[in-house]
C-alpha atoms as a PDB file:
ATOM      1  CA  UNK A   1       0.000   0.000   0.000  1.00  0.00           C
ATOM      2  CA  UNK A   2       1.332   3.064  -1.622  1.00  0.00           C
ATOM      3  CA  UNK A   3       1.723   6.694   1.001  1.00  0.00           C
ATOM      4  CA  UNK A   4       0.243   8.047  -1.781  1.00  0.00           C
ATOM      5  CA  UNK A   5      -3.215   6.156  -1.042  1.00  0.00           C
ATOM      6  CA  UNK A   6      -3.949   7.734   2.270  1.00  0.00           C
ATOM      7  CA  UNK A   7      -5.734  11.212   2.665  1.00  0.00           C
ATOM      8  CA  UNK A   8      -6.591  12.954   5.311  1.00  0.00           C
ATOM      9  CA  UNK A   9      -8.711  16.186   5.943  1.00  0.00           C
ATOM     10  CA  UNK A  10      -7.576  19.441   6.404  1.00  0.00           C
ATOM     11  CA  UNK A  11      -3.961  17.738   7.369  1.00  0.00           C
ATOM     12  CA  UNK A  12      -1.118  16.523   5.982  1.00  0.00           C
ATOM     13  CA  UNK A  13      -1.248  12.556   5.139  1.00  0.00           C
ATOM     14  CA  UNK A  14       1.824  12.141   6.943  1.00  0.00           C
ATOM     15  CA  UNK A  15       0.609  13.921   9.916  1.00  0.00           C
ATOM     16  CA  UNK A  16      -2.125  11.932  10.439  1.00  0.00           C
ATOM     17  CA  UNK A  17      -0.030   9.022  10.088  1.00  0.00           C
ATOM     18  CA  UNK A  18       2.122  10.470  12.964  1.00  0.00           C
ATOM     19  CA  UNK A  19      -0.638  10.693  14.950  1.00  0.00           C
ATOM     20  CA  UNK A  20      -2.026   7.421  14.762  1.00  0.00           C
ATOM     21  CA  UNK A  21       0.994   5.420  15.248  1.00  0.00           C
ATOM     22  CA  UNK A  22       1.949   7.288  18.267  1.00  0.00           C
ATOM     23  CA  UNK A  23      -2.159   6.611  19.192  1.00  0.00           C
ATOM     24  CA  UNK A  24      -1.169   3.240  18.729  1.00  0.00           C
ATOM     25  CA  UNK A  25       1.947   2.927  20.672  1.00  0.00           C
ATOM     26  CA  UNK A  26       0.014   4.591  23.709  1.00  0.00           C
ATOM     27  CA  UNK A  27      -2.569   1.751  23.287  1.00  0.00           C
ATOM     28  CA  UNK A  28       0.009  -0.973  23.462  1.00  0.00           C
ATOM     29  CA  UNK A  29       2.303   0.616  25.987  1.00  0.00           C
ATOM     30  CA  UNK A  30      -0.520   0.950  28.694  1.00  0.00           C
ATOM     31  CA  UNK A  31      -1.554  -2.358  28.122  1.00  0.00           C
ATOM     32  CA  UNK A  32       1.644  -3.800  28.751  1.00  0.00           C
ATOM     33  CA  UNK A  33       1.596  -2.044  31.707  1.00  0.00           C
ATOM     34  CA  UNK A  34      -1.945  -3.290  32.685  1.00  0.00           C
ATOM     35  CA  UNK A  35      -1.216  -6.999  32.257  1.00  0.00           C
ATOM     36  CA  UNK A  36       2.546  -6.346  34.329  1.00  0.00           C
ATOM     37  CA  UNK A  37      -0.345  -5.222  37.113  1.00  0.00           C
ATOM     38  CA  UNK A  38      -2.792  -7.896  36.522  1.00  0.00           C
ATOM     39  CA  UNK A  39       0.398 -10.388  36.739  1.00  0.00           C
ATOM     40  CA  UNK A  40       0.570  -8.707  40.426  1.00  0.00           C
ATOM     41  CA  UNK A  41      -2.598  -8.745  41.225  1.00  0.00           C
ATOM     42  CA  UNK A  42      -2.442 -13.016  40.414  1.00  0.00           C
ATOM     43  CA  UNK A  43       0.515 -13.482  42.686  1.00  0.00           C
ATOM     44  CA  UNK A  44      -2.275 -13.288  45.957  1.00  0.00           C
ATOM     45  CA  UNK A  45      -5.799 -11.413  47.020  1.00  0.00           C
ATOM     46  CA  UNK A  46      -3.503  -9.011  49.232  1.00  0.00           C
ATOM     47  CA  UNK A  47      -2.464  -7.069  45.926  1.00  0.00           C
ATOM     48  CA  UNK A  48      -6.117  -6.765  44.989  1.00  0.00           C
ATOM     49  CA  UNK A  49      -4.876  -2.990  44.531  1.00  0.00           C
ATOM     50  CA  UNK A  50      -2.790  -4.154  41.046  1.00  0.00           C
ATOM     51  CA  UNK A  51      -5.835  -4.865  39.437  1.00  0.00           C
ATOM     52  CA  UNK A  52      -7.746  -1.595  40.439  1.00  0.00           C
ATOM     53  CA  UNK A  53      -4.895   0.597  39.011  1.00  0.00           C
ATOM     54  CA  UNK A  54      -4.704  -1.747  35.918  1.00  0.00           C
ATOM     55  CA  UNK A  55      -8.468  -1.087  35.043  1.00  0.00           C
ATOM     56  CA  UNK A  56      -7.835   2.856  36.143  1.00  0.00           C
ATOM     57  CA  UNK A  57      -4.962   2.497  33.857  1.00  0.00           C
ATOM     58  CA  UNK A  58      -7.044   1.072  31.273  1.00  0.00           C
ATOM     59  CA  UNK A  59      -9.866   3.886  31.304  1.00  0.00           C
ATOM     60  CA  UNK A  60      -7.479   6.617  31.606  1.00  0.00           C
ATOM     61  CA  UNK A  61      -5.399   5.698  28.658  1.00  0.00           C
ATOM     62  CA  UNK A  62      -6.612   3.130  26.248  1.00  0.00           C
ATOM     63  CA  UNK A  63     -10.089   3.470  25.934  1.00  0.00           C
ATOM     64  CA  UNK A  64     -10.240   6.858  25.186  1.00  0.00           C
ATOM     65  CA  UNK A  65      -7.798   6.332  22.588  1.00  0.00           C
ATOM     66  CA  UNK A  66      -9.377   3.954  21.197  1.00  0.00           C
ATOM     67  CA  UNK A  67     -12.271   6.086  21.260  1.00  0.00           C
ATOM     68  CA  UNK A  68     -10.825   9.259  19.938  1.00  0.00           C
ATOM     69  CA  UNK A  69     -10.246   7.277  16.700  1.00  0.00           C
ATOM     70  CA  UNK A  70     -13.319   4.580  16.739  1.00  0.00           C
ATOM     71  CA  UNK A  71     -15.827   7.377  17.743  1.00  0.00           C
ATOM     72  CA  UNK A  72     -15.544   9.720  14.521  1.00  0.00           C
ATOM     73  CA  UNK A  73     -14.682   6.364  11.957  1.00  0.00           C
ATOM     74  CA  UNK A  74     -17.655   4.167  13.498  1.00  0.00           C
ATOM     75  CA  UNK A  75     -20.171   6.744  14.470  1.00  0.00           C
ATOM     76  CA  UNK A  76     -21.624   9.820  13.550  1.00  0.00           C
ATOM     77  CA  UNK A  77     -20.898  11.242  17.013  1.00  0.00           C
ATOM     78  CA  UNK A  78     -19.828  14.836  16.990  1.00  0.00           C
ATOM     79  CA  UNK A  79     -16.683  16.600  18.166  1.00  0.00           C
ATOM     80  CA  UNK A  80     -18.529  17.721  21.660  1.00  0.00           C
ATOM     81  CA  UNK A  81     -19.953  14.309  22.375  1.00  0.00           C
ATOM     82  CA  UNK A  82     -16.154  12.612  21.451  1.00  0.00           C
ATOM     83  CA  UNK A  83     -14.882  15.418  24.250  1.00  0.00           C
ATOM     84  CA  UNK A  84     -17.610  14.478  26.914  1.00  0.00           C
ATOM     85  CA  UNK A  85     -17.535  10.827  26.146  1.00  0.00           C
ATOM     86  CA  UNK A  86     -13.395  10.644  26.265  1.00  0.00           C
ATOM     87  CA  UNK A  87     -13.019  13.346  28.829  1.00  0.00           C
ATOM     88  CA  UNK A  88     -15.494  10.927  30.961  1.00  0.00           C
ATOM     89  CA  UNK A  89     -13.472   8.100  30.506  1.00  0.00           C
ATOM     90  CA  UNK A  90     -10.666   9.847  31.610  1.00  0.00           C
ATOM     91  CA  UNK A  91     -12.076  10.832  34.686  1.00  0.00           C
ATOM     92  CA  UNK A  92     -13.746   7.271  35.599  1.00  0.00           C
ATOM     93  CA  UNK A  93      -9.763   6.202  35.699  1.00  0.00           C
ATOM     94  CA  UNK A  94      -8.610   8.855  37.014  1.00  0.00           C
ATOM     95  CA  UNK A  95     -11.023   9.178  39.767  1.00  0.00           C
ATOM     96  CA  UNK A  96     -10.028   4.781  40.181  1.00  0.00           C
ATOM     97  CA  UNK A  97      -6.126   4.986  40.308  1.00  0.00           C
ATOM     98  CA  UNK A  98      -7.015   7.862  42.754  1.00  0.00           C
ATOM     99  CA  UNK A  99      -9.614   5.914  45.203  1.00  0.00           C
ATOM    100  CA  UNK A 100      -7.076   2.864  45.088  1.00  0.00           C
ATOM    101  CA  UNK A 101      -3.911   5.191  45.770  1.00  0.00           C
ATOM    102  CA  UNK A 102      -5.410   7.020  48.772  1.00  0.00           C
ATOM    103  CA  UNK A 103      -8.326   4.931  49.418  1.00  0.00           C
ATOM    104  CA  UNK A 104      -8.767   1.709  48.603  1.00  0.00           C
ATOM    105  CA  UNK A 105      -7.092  -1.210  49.155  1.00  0.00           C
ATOM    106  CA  UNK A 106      -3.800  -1.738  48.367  1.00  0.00           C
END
């Protein structure tokens, strides 16, 4: 498949391309991380903690990048609903890795 065969709107092909590999690499990178914490979490129920900041992990990272770029392909879902739906996301694991640092178990 030929560079020449990709477009993109008001950007440059290459740009876009940038974008979604590094999209990508985020994707992959946290869930490495996730299953190094779920591999914790499997060792004994005292590290139930692992497996809280692996799903925070996985809501603050992954799915909304998965949803930044499945949103506007699948859907016809409009730049302010993308924002509230990812920015929610964010905040569901956010608001997790924060209740299991300083409140939950660990």
């Amino acid at each position: 498949m030929a560079l020449s065969q990709f477009e993109a709107t008001g950007t440059d092909p290459l740009l876009a391309l940038a974008v979604l590999l590094l999209s990508v690499v985020s994707v992959v990178l946290s869930l490495l991380i996730a299953v190094v914490l779920i591999h914790g979490y499997r060792q004994g129920p005292s590290h139930r903690g692992m497996l809280l900041l692996a799903v925070g992990l996985i809501l603050l990272i992954t799915i909304p990048e998965v949803l930044r770029v499945g949103l506007p392909t699948a859907t016809g879902v409009g730049t302010i609903g993308q924002s509230v739906v990812v920015t929610a996301c964010e905040l569901l694991g956010l608001g997790t890795i924060v209740w299991t640092v300083y409140g939950g178990e660990v």
